[in-house]
N, C-alpha and C. Protein backbone atom coordinates (compact mmCIF):
# COMPACT_ATOMS: atom_id res chain seq x y z
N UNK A 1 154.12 134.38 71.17
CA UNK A 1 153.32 135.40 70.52
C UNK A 1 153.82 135.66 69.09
N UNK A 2 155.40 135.58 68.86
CA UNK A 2 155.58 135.79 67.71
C UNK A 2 155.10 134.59 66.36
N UNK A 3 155.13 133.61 66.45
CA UNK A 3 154.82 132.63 66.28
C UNK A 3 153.09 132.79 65.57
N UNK A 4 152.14 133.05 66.58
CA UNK A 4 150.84 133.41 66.00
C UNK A 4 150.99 134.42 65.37
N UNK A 5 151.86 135.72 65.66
CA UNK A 5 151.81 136.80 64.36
C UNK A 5 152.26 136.38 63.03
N UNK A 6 153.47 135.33 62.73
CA UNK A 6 153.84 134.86 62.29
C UNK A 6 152.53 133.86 60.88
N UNK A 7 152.33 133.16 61.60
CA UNK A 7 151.08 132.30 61.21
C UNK A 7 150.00 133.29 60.29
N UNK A 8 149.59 133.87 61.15
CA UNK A 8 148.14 134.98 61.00
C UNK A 8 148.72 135.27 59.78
N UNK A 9 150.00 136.17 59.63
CA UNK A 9 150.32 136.70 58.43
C UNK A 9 150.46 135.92 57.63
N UNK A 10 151.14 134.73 57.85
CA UNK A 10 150.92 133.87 56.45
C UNK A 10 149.80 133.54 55.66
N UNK A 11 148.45 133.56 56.81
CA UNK A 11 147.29 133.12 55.91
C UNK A 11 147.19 134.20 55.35
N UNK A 12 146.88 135.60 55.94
CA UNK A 12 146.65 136.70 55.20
C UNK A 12 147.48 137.11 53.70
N UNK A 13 148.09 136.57 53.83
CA UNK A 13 148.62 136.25 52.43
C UNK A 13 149.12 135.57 51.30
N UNK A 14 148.58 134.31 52.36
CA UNK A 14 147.76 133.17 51.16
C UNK A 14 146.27 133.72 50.97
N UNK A 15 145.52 134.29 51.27
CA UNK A 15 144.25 134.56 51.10
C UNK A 15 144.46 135.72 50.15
N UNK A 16 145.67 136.70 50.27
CA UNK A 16 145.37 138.20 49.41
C UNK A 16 146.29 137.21 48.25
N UNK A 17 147.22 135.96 48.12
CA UNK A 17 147.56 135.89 46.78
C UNK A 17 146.19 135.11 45.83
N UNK A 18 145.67 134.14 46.60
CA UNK A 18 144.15 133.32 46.55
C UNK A 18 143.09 134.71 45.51
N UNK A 19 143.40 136.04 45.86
CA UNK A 19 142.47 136.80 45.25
C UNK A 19 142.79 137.03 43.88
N UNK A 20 143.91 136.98 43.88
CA UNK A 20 145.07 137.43 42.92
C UNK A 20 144.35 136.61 41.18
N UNK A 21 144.53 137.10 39.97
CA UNK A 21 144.67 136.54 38.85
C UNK A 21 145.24 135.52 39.00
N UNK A 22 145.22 134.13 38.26
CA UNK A 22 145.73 132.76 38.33
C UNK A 22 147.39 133.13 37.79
N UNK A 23 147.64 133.68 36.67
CA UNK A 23 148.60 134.28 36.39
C UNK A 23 149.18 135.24 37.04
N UNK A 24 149.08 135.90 37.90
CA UNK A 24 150.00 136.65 38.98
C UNK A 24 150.17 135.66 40.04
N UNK A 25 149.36 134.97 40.04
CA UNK A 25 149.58 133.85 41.65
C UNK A 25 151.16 132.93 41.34
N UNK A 26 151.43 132.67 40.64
CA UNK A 26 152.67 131.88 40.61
C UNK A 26 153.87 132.16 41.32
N UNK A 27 154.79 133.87 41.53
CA UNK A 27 155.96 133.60 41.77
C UNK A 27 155.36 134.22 43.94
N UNK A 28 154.12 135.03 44.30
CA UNK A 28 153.57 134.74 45.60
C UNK A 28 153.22 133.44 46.23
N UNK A 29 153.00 132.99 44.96
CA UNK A 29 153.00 131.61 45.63
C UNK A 29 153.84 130.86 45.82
N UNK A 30 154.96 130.78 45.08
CA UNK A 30 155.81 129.82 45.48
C UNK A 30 156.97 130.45 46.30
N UNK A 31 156.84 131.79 46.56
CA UNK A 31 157.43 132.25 48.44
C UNK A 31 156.77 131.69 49.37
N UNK A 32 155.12 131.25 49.06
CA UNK A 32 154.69 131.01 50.30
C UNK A 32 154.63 129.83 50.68
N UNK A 33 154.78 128.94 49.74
CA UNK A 33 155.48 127.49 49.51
C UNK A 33 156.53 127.55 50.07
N UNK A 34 157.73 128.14 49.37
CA UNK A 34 158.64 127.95 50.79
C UNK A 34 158.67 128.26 52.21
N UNK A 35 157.97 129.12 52.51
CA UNK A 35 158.14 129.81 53.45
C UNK A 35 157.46 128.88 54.68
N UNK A 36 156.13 127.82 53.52
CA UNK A 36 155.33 127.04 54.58
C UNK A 36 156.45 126.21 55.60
N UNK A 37 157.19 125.10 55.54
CA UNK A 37 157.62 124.19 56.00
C UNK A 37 158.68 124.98 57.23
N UNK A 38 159.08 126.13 56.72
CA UNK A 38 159.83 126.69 58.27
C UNK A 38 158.89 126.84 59.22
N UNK A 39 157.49 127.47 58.77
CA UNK A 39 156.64 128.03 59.90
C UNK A 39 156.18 126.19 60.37
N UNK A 40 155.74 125.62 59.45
CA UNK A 40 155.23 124.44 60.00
C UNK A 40 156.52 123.34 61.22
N UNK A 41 157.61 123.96 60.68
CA UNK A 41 158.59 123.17 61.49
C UNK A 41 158.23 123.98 63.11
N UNK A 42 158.36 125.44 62.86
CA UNK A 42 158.75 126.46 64.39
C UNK A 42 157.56 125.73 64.65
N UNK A 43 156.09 125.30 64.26
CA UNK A 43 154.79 125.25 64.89
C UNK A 43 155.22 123.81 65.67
N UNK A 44 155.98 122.86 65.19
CA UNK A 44 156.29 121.28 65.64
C UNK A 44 156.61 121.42 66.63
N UNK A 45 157.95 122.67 66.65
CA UNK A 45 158.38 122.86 67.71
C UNK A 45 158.54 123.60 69.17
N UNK A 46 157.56 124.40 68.85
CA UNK A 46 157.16 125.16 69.57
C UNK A 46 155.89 124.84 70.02
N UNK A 47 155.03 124.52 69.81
CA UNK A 47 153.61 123.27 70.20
C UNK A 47 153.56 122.41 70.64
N UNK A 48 153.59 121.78 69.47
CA UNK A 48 154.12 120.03 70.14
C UNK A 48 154.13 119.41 68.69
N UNK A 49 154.62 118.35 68.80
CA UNK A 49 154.48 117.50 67.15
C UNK A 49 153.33 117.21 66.59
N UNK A 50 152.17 116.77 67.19
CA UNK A 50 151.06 116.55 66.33
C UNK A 50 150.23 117.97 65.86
N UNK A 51 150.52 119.18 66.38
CA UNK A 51 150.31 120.40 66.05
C UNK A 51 151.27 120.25 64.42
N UNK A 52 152.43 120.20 64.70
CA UNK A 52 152.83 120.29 63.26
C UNK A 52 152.20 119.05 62.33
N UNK A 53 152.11 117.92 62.76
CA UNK A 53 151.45 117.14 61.46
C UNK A 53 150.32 117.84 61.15
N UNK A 54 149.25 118.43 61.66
CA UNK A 54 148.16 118.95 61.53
C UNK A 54 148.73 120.64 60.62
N UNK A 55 149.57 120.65 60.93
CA UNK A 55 149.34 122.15 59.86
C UNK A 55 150.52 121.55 58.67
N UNK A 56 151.11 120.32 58.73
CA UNK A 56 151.71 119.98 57.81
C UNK A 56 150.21 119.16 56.65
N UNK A 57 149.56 118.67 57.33
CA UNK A 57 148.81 117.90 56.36
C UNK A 57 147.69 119.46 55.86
N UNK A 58 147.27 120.01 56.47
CA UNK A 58 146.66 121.42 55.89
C UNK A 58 147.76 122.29 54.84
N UNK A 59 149.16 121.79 54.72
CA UNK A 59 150.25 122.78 53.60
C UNK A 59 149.79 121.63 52.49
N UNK A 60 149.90 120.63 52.92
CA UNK A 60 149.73 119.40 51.51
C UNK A 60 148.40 119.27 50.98
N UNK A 61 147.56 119.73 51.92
CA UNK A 61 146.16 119.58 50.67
C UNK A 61 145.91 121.53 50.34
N UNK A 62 146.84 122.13 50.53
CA UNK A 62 146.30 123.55 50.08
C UNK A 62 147.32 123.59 48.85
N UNK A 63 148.57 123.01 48.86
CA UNK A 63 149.54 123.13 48.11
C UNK A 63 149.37 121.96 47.20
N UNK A 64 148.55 120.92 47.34
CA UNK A 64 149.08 120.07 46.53
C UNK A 64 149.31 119.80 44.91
N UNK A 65 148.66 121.01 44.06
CA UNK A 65 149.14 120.59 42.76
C UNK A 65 150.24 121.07 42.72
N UNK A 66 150.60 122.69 43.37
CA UNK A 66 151.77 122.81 43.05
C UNK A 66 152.94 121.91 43.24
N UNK A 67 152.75 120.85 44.51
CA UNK A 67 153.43 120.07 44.79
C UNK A 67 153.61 118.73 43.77
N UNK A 68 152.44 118.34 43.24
CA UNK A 68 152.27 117.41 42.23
C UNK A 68 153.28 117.94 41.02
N UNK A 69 153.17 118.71 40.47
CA UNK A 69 154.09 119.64 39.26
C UNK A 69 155.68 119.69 40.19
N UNK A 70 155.96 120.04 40.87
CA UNK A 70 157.28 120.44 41.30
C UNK A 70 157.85 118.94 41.49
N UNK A 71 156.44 117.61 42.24
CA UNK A 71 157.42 116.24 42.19
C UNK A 71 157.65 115.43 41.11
N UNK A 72 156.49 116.11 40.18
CA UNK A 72 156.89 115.37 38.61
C UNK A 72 158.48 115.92 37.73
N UNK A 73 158.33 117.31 38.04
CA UNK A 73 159.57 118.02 37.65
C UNK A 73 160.85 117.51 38.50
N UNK A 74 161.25 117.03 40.15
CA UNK A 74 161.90 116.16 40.28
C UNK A 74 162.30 114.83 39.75
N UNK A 75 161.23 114.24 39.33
CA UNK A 75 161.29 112.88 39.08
C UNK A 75 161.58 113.04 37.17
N UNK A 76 161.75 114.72 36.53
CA UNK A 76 162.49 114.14 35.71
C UNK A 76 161.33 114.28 34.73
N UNK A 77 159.94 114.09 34.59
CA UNK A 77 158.85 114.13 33.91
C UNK A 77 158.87 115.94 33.49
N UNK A 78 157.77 116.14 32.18
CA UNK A 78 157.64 117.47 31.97
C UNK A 78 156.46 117.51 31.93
N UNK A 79 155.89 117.74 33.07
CA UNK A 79 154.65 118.17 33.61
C UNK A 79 154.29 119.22 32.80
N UNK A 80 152.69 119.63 32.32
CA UNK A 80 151.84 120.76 31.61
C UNK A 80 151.55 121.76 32.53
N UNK A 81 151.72 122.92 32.23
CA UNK A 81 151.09 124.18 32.94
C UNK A 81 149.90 124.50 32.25
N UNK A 82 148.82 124.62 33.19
CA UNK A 82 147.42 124.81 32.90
C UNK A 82 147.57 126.40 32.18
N UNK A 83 146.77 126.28 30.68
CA UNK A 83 146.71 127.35 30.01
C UNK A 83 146.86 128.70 30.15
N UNK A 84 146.60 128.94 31.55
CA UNK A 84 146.34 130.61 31.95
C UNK A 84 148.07 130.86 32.66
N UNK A 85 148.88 129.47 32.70
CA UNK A 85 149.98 130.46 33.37
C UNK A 85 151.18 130.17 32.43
N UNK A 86 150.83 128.93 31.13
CA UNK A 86 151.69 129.51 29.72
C UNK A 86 152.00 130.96 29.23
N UNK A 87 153.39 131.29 28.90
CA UNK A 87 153.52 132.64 28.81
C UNK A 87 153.70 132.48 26.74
């Protein structure tokens, strides 16, 4: 049970940061970026594994530019921030 409360709340606030100005969305979002891969791990494990590939491949296409920018910034590249979240 904790697990679905768990979940529920996460969307609910990917959806209330989703409302948010593009410029306030950055530092909610990237708590909820981290925060994805624990819940997606407890879901692997507490489900079963193809439950987690399935909410792992739903973190990678909801997340993925941020992910695109954060693997260019690994790899060392200096990726552009889209105009509205230049300070």
């Amino acid at each position: 049970m904790t697990l679905v409360i768990a979940c529920i709340a996460w969307v609910f606030a990917a959806t209330g940061v989703a409302m948010l100005p593009m410029r306030h969305q950055y530092f909610p979002g990237v708590a909820l970026l981290i925060a994805a891969p624990f819940l997606i791990l407890w879901i692997g494990i507490t489900v079963t594994w193809w439950a987690g590939v399935l909410a792992l491949a739903a973190f990678i296409s909801m997340f993925r530019n941020p992910l695109r920018y954060f693997w260019a910034k690994a790899r060392g590249q200096n990726p552009t921030l889209p105009p509205e979240l230049r300070s």
